[in-house]
N, C-alpha and C. Protein backbone atom coordinates (compact mmCIF):
# COMPACT_ATOMS: atom_id res chain seq x y z
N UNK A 1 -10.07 0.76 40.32
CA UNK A 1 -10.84 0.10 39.28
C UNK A 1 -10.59 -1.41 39.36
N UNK A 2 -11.35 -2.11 38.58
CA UNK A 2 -11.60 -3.63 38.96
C UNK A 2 -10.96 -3.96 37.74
N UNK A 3 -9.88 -4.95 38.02
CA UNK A 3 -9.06 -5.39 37.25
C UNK A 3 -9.87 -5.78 35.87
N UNK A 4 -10.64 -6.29 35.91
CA UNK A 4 -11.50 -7.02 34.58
C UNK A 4 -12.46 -5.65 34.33
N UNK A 5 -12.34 -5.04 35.11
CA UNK A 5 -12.99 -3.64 33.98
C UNK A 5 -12.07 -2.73 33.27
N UNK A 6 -10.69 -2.64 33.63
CA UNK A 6 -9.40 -2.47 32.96
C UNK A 6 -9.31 -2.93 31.36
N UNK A 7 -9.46 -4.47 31.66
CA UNK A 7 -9.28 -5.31 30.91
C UNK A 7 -10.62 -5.14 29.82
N UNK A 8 -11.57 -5.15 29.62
CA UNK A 8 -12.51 -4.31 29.10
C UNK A 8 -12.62 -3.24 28.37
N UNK A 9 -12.34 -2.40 28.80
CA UNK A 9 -11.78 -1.27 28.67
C UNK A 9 -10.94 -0.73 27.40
N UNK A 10 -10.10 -1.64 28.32
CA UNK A 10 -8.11 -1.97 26.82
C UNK A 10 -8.88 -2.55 25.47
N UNK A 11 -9.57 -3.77 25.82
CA UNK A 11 -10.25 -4.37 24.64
C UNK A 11 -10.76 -3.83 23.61
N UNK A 12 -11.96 -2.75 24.53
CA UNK A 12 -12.27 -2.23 23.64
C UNK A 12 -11.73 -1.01 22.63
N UNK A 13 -11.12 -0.57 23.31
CA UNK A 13 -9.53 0.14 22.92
C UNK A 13 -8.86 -0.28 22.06
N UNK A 14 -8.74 -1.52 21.97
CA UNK A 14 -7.99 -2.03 20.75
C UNK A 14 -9.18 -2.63 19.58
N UNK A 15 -9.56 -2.74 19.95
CA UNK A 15 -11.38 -3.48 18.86
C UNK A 15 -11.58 -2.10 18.22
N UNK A 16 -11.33 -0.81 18.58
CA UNK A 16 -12.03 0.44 17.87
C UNK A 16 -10.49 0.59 16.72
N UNK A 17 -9.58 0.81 17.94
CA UNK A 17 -7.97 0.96 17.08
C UNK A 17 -7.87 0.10 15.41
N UNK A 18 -8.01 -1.21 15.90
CA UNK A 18 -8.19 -2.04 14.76
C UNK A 18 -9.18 -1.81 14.01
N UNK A 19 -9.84 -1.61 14.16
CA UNK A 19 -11.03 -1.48 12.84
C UNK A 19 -10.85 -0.31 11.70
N UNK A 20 -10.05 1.04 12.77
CA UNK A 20 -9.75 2.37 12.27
C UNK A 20 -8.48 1.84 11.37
N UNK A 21 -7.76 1.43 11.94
CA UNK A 21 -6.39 1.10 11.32
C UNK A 21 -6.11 0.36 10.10
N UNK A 22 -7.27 -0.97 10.70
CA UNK A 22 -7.29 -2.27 9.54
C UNK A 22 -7.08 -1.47 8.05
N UNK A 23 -8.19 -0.98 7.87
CA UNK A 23 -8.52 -0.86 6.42
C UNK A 23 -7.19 0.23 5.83
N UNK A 24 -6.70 1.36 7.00
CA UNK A 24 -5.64 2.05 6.16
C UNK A 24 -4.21 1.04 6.24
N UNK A 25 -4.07 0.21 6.58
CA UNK A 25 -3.16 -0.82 6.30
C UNK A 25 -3.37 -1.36 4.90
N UNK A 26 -4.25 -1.69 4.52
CA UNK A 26 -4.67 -2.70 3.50
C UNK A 26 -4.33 -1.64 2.63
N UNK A 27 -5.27 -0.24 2.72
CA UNK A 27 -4.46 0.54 1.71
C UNK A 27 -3.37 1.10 1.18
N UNK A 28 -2.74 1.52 2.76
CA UNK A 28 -1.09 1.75 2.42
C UNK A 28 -0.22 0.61 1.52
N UNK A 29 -0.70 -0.74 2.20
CA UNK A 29 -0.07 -1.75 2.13
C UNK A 29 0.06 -2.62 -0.07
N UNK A 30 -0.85 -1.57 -0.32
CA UNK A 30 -1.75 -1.80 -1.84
C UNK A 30 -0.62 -0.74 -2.63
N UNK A 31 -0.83 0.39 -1.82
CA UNK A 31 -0.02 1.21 -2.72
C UNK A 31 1.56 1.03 -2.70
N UNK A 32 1.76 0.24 -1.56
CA UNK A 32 3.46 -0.24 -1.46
C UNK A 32 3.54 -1.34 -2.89
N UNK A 33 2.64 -2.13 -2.96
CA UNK A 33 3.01 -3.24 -4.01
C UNK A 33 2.98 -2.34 -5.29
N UNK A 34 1.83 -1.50 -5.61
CA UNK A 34 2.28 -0.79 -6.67
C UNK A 34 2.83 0.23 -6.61
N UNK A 35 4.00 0.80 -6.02
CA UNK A 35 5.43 1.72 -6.29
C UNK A 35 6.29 0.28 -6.86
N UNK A 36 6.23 -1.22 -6.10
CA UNK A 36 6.95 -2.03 -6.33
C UNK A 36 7.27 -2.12 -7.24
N UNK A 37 5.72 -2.54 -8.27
CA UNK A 37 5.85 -2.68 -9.54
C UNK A 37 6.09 -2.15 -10.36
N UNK A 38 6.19 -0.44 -9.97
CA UNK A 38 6.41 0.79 -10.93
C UNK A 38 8.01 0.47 -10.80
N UNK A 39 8.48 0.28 -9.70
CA UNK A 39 9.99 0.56 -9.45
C UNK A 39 10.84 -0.78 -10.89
N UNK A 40 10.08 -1.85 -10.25
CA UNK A 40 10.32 -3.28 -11.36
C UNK A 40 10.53 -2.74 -13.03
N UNK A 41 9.47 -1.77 -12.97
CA UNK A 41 9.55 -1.96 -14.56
C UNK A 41 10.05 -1.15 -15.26
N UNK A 42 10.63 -0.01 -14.40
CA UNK A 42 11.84 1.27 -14.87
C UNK A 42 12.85 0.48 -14.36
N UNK A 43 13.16 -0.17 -12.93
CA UNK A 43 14.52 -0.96 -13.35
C UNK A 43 14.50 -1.67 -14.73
N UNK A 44 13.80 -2.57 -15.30
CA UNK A 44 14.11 -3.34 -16.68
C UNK A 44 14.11 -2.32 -17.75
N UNK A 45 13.31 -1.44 -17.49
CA UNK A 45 13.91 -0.48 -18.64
C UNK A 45 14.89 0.63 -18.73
N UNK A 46 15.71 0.76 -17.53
CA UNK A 46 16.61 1.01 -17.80
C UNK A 46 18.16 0.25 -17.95
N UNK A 47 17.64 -0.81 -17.50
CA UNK A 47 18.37 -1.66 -17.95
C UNK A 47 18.93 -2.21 -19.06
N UNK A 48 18.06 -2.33 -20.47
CA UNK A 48 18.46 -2.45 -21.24
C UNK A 48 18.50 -1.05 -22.13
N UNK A 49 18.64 -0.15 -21.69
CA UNK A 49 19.35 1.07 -22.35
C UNK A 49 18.21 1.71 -23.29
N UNK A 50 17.23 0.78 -23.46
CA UNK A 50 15.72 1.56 -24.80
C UNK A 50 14.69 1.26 -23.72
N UNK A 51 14.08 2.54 -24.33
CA UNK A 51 12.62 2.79 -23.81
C UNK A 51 11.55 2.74 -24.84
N UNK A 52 10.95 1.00 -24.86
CA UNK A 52 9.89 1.30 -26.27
C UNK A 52 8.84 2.29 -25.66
N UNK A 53 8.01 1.77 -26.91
CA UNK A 53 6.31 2.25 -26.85
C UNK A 53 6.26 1.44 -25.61
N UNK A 54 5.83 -0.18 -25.79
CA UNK A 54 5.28 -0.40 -24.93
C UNK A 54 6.00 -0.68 -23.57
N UNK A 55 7.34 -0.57 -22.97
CA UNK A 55 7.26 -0.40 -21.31
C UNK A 55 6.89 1.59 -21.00
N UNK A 56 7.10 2.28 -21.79
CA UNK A 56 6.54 3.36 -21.73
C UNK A 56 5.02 3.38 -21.47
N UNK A 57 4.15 2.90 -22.29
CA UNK A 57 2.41 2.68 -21.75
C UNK A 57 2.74 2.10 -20.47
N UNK A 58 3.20 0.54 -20.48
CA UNK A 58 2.89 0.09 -19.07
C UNK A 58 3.60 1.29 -17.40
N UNK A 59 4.85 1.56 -17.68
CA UNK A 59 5.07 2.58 -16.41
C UNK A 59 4.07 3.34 -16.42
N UNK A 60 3.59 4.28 -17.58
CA UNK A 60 2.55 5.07 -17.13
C UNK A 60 1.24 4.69 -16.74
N UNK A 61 0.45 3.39 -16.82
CA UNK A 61 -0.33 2.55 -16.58
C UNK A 61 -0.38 2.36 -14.51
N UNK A 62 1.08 2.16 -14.59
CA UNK A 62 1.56 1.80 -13.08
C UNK A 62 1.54 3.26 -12.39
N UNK A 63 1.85 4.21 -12.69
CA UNK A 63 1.81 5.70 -12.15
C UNK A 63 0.55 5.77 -12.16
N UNK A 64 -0.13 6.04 -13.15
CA UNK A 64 -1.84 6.15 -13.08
C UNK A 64 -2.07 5.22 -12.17
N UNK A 65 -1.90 4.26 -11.78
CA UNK A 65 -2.47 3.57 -11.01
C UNK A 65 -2.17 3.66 -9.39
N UNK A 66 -0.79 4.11 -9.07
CA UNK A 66 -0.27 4.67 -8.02
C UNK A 66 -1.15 5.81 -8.00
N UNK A 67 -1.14 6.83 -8.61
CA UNK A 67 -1.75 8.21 -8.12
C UNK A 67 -3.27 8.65 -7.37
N UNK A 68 -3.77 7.41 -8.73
CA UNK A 68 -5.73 7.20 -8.21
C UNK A 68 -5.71 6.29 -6.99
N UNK A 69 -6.76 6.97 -6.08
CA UNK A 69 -7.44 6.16 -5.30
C UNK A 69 -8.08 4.96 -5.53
């Protein structure tokens, strides 16, 4: 095979890879920031030893929001 049809080839190989990939990055990468923020806001509340009303709405706000697409 002809070196620059190799090369072609690979390209396009990676031009299909990326396009498939891109977008489940962005999504994985979405749902990493919100576990983050779920994780953030049960550390502060357990931190100070009470669990109001409201960091109770917001964690569950952050779970609902982790779970849905």
């Amino acid at each position: 095979m002809d070196p620059s049809l190799v090369a072609l080839l690979v390209s396009i190989v990676l031009a299909v890879l990326a396009s498939v990939f891109g977008a489940k990055y962005y999504y994985v990468k979405g749902k990493a920031c919100q576990l983050n923020a779920l994780i953030s806001e049960v550390t502060k509340a357990w931190e100070d030893e009470t669990l109001t009303q409201e960091e109770l709405s917001k964690i569950l706000k952050l779970i609902k929001q982790l779970v849905t697409k």
